[in-house]
PDB file of N, CA and C in Angstrom:
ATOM      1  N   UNK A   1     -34.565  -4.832   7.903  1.00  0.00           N
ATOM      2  CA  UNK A   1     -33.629  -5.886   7.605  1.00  0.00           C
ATOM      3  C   UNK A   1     -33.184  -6.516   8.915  1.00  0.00           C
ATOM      4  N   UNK A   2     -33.264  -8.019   9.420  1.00  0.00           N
ATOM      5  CA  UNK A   2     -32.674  -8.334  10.367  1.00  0.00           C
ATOM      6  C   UNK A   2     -31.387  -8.595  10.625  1.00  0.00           C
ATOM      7  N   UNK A   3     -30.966  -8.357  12.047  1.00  0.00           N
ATOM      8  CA  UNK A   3     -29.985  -8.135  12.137  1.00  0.00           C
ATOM      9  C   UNK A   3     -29.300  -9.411  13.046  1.00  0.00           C
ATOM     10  N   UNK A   4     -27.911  -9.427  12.337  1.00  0.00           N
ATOM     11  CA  UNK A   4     -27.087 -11.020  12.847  1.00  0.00           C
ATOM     12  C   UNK A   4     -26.087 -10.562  13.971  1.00  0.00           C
ATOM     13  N   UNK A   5     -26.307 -11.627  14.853  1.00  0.00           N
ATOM     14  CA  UNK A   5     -25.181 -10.907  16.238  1.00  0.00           C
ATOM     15  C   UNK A   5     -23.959 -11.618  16.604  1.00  0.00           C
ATOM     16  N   UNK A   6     -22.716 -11.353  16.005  1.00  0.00           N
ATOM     17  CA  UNK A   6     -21.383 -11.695  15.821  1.00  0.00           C
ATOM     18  C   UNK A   6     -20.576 -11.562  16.739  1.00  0.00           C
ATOM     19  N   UNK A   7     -19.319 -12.467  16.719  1.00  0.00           N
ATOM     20  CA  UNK A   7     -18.716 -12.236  17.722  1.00  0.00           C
ATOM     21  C   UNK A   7     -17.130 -12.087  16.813  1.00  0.00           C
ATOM     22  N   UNK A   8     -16.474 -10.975  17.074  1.00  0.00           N
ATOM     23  CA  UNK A   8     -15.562 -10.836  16.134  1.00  0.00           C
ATOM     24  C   UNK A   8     -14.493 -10.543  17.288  1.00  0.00           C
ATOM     25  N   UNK A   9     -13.322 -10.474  16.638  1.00  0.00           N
ATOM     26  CA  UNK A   9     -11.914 -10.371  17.847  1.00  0.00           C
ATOM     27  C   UNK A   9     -11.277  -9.039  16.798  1.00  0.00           C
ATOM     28  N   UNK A  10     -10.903  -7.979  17.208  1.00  0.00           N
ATOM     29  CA  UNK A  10     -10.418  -7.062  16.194  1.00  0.00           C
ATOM     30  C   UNK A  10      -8.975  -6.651  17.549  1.00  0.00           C
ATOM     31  N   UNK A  11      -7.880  -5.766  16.753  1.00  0.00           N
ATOM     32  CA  UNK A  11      -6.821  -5.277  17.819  1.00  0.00           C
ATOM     33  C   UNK A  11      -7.422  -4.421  18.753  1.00  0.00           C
ATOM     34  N   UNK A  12      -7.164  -4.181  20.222  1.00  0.00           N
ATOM     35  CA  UNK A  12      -7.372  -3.230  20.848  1.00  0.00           C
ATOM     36  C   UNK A  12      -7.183  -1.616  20.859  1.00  0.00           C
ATOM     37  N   UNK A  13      -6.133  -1.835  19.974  1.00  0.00           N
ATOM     38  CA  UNK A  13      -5.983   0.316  20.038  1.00  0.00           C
ATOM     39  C   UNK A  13      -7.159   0.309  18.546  1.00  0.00           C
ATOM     40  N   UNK A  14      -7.353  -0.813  17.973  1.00  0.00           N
ATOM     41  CA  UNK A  14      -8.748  -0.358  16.739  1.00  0.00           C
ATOM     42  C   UNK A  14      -9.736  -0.050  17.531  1.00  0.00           C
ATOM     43  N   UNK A  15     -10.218  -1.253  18.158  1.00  0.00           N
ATOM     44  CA  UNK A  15     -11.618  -0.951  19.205  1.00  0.00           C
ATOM     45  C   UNK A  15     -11.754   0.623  19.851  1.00  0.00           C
ATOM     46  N   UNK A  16     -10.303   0.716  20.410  1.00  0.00           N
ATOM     47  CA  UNK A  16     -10.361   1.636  21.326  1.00  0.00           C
ATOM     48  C   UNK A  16     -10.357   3.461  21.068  1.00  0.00           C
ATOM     49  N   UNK A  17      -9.655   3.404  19.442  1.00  0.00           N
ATOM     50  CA  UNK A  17     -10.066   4.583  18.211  1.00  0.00           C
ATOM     51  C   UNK A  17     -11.096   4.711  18.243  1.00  0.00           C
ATOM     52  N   UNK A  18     -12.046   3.826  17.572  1.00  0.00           N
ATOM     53  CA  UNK A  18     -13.804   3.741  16.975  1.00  0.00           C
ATOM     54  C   UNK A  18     -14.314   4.422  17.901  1.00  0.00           C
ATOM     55  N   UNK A  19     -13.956   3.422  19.683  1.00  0.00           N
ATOM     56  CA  UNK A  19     -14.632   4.204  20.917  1.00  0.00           C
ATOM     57  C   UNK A  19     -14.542   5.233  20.821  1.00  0.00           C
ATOM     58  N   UNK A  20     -13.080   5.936  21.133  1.00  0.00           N
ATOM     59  CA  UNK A  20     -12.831   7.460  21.453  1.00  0.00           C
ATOM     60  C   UNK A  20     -13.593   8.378  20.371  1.00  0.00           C
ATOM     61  N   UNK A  21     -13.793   8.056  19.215  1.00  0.00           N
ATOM     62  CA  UNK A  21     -14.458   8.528  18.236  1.00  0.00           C
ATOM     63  C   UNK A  21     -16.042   9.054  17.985  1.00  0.00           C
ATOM     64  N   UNK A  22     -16.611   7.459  18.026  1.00  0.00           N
ATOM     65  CA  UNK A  22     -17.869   7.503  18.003  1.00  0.00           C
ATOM     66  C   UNK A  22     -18.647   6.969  19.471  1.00  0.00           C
ATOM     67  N   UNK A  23     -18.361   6.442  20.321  1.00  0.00           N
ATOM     68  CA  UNK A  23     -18.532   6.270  21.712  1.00  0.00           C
ATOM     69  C   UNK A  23     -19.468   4.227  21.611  1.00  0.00           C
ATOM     70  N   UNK A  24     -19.329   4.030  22.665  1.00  0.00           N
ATOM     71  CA  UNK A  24     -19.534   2.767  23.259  1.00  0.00           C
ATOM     72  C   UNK A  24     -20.467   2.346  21.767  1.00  0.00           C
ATOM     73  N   UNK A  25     -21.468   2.833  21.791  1.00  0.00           N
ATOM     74  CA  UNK A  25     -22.846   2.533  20.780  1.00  0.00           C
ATOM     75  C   UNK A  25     -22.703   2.747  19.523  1.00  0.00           C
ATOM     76  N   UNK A  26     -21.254   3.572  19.259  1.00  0.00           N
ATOM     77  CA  UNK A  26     -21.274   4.005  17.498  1.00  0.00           C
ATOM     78  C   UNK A  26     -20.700   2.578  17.207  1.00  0.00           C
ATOM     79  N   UNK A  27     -19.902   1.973  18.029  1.00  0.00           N
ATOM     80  CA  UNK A  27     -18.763   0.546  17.654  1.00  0.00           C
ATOM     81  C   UNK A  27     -20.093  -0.091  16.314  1.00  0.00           C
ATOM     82  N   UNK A  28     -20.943  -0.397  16.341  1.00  0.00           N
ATOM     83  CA  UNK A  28     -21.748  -1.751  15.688  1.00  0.00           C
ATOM     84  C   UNK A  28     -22.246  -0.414  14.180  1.00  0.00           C
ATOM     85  N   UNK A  29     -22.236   0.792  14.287  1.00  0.00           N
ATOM     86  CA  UNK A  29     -22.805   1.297  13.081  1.00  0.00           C
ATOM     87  C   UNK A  29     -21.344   1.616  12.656  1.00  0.00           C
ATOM     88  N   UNK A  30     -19.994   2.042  13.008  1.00  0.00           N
ATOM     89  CA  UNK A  30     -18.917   2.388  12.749  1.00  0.00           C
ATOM     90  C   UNK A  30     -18.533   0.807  11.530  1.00  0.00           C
ATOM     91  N   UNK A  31     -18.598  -0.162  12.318  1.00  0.00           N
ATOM     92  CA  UNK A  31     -17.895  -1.206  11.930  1.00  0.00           C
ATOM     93  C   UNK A  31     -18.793  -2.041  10.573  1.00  0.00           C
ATOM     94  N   UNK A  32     -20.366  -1.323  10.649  1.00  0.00           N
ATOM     95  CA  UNK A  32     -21.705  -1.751   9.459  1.00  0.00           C
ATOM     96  C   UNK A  32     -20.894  -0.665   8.138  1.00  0.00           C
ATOM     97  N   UNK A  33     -20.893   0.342   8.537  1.00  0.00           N
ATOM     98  CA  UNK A  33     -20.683   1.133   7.476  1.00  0.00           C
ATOM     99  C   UNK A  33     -19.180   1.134   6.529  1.00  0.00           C
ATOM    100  N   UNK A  34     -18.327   0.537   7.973  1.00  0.00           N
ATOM    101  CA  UNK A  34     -16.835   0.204   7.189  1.00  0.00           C
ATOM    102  C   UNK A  34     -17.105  -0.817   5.863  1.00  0.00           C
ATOM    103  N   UNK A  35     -17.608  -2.382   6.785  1.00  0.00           N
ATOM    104  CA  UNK A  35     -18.099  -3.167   5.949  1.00  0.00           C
ATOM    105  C   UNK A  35     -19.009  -2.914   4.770  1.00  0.00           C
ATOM    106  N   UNK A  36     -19.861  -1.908   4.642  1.00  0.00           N
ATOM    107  CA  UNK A  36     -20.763  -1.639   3.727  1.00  0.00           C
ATOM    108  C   UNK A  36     -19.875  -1.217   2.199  1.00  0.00           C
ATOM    109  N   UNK A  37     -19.157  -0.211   3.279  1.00  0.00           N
ATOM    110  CA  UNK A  37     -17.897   0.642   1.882  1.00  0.00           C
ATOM    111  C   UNK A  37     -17.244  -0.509   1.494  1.00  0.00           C
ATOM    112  N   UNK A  38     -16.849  -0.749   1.980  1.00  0.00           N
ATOM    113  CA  UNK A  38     -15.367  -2.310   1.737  1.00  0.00           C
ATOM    114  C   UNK A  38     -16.180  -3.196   0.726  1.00  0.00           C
ATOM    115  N   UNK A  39     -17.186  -3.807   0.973  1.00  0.00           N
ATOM    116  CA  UNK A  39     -18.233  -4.690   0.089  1.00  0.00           C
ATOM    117  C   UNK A  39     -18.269  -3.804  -0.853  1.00  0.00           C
ATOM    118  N   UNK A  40     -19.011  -2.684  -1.524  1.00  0.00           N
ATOM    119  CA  UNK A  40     -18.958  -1.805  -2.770  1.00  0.00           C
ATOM    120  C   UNK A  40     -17.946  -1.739  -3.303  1.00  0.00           C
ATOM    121  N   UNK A  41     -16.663  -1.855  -2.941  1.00  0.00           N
ATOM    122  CA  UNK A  41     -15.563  -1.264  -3.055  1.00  0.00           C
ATOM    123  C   UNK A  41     -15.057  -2.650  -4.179  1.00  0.00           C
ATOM    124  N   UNK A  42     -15.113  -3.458  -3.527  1.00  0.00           N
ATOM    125  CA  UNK A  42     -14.790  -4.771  -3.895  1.00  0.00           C
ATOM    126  C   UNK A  42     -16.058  -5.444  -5.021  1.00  0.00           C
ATOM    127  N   UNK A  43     -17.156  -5.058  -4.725  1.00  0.00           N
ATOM    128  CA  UNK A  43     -18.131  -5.132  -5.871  1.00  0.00           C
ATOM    129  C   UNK A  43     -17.658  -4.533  -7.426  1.00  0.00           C
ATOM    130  N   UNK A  44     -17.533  -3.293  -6.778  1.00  0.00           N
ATOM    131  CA  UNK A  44     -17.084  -2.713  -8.309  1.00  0.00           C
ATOM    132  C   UNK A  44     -15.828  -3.316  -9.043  1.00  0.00           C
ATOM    133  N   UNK A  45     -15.005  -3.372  -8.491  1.00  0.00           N
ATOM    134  CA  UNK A  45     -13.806  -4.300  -8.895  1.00  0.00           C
ATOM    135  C   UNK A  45     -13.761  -5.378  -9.287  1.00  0.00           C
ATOM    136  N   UNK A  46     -15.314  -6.211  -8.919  1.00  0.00           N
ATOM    137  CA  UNK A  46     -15.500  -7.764  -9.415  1.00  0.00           C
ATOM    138  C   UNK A  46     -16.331  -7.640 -10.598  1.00  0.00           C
ATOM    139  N   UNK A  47     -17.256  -6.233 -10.493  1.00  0.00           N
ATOM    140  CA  UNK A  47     -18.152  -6.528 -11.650  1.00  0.00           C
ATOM    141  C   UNK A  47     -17.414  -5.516 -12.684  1.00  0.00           C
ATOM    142  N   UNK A  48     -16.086  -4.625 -12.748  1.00  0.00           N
ATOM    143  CA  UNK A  48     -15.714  -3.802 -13.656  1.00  0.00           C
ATOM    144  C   UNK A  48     -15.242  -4.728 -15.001  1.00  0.00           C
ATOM    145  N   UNK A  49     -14.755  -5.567 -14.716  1.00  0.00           N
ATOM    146  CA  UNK A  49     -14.063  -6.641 -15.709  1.00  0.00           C
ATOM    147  C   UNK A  49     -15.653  -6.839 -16.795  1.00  0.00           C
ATOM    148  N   UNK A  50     -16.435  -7.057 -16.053  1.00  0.00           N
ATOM    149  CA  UNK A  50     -17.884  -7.769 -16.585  1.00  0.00           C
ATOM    150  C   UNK A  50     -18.318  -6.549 -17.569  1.00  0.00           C
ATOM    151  N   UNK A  51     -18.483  -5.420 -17.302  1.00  0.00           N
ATOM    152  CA  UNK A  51     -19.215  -4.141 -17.158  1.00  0.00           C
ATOM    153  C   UNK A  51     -18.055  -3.846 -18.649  1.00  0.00           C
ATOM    154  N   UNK A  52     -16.378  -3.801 -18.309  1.00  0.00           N
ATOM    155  CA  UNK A  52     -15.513  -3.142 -19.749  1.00  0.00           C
ATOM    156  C   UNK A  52     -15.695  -4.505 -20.677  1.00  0.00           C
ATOM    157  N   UNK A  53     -16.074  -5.835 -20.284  1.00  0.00           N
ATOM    158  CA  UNK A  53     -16.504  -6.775 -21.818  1.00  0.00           C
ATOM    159  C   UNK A  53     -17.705  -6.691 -22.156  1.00  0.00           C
ATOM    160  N   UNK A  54     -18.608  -6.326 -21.687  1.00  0.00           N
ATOM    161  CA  UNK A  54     -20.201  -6.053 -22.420  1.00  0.00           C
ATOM    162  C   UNK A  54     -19.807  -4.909 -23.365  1.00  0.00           C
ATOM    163  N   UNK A  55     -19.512  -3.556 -22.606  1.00  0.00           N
ATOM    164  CA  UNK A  55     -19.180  -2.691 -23.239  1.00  0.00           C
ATOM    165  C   UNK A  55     -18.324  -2.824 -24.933  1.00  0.00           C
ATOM    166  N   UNK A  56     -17.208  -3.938 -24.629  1.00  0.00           N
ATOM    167  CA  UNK A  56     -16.508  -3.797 -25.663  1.00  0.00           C
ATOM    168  C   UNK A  56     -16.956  -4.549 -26.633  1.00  0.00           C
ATOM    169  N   UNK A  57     -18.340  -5.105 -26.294  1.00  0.00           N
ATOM    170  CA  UNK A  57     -18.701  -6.150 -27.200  1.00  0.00           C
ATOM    171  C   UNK A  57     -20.067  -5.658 -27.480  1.00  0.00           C
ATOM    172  N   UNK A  58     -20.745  -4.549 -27.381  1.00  0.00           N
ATOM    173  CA  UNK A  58     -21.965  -4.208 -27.041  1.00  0.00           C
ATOM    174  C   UNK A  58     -22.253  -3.914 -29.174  1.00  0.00           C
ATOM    175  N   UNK A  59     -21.181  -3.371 -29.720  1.00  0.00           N
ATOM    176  CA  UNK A  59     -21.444  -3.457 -31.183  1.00  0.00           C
ATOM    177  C   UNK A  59     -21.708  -4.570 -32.241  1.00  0.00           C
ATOM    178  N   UNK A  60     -20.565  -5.409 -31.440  1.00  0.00           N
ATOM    179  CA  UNK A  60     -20.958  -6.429 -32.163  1.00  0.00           C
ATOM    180  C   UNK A  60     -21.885  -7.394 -32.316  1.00  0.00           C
ATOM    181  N   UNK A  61     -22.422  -7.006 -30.889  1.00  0.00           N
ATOM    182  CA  UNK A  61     -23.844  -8.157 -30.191  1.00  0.00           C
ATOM    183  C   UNK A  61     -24.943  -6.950 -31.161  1.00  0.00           C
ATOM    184  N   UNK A  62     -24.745  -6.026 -31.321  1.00  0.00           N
ATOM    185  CA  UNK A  62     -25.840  -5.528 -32.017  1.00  0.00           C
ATOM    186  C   UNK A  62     -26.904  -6.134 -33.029  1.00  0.00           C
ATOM    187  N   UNK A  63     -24.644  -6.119 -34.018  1.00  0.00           N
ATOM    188  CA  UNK A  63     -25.199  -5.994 -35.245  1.00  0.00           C
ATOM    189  C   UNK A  63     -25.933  -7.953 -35.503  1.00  0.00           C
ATOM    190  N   UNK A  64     -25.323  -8.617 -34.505  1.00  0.00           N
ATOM    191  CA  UNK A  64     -25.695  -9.797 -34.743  1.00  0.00           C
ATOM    192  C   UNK A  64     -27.369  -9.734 -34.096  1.00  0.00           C
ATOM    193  N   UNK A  65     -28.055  -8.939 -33.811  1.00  0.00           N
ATOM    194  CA  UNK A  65     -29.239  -8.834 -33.275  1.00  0.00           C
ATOM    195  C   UNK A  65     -29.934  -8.470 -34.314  1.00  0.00           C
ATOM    196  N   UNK A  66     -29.402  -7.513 -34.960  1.00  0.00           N
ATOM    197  CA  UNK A  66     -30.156  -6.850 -36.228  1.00  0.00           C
ATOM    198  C   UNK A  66     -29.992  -8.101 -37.642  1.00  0.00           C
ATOM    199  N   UNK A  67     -29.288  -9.225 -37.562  1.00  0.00           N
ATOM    200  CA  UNK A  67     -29.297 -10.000 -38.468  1.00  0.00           C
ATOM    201  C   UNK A  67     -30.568 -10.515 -38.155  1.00  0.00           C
ATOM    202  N   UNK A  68     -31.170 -11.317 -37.004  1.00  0.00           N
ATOM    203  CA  UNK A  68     -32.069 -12.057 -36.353  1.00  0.00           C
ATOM    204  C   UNK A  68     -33.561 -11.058 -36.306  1.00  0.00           C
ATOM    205  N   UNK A  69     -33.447  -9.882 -36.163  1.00  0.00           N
ATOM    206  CA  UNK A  69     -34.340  -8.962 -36.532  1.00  0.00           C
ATOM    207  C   UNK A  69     -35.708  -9.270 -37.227  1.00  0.00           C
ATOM    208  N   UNK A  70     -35.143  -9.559 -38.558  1.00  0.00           N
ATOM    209  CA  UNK A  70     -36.177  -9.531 -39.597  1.00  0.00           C
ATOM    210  C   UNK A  70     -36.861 -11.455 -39.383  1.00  0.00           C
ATOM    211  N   UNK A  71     -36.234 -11.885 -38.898  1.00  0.00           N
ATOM    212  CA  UNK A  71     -36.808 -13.380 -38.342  1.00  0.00           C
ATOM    213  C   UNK A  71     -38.062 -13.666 -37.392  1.00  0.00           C
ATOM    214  N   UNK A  72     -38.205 -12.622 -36.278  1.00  0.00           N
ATOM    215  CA  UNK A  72     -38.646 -12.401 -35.155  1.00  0.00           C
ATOM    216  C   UNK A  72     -39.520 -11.739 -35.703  1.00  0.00           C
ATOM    217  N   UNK A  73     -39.807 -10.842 -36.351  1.00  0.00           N
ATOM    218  CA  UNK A  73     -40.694  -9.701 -36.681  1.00  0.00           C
ATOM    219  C   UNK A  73     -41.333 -10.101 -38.052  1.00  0.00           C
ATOM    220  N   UNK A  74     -41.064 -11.176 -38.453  1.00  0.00           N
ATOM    221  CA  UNK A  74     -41.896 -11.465 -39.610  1.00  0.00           C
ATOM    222  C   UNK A  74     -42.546 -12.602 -39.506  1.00  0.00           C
ATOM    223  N   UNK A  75     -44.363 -12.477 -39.652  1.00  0.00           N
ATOM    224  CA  UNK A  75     -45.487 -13.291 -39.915  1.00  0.00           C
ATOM    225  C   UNK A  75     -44.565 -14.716 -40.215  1.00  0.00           C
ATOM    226  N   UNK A  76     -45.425 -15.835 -39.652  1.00  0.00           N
ATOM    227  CA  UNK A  76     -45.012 -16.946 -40.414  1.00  0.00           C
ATOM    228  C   UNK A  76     -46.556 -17.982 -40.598  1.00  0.00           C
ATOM    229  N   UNK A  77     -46.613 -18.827 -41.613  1.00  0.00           N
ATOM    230  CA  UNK A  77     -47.289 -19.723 -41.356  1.00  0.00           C
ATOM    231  C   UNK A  77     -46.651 -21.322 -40.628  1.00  0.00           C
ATOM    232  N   UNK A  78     -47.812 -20.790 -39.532  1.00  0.00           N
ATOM    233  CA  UNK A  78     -47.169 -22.267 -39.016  1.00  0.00           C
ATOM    234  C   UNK A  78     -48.053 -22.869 -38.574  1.00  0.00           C
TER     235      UNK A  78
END
């Protein structure tokens, strides 16, 4: 996957945590993986709304499937 090279301004005692932490070179995988979680995090939360109305509607889309059923599956002359 290629990779994009940013120029971001963050507080200094943040920068300077990550450093003491993960050292000079962890800064760019420390700050990929924050972003990675944070994006999922926020994914699920955008698609949960989507995910509990399919769900709550998943019977009724059935039974309206099983009306259309015998339409689809039966010979026609045409």
């Amino acid at each position: 996957m290629p990779n994009t090279r940013l120029n971001i301004t963050l507080p200094s005692t943040i920068v300077d945590d990550i450093k003491a932490l993960y050292g000079q070179r962890g800064l760019s995988q420390f700050l990929e993986e924050a972003a990675r979680e944070k994006l999922n995090e926020v994914k699920k939360k955008a698609y949960k709304g989507l995910i509990e109305g399919y769900t709550s509607t998943a019977a009724e889309t059935k039974e309206v499937l099983k009306k259309f059923e015998s339409a689809v599956t039966e010979k026609r002359d045409v």
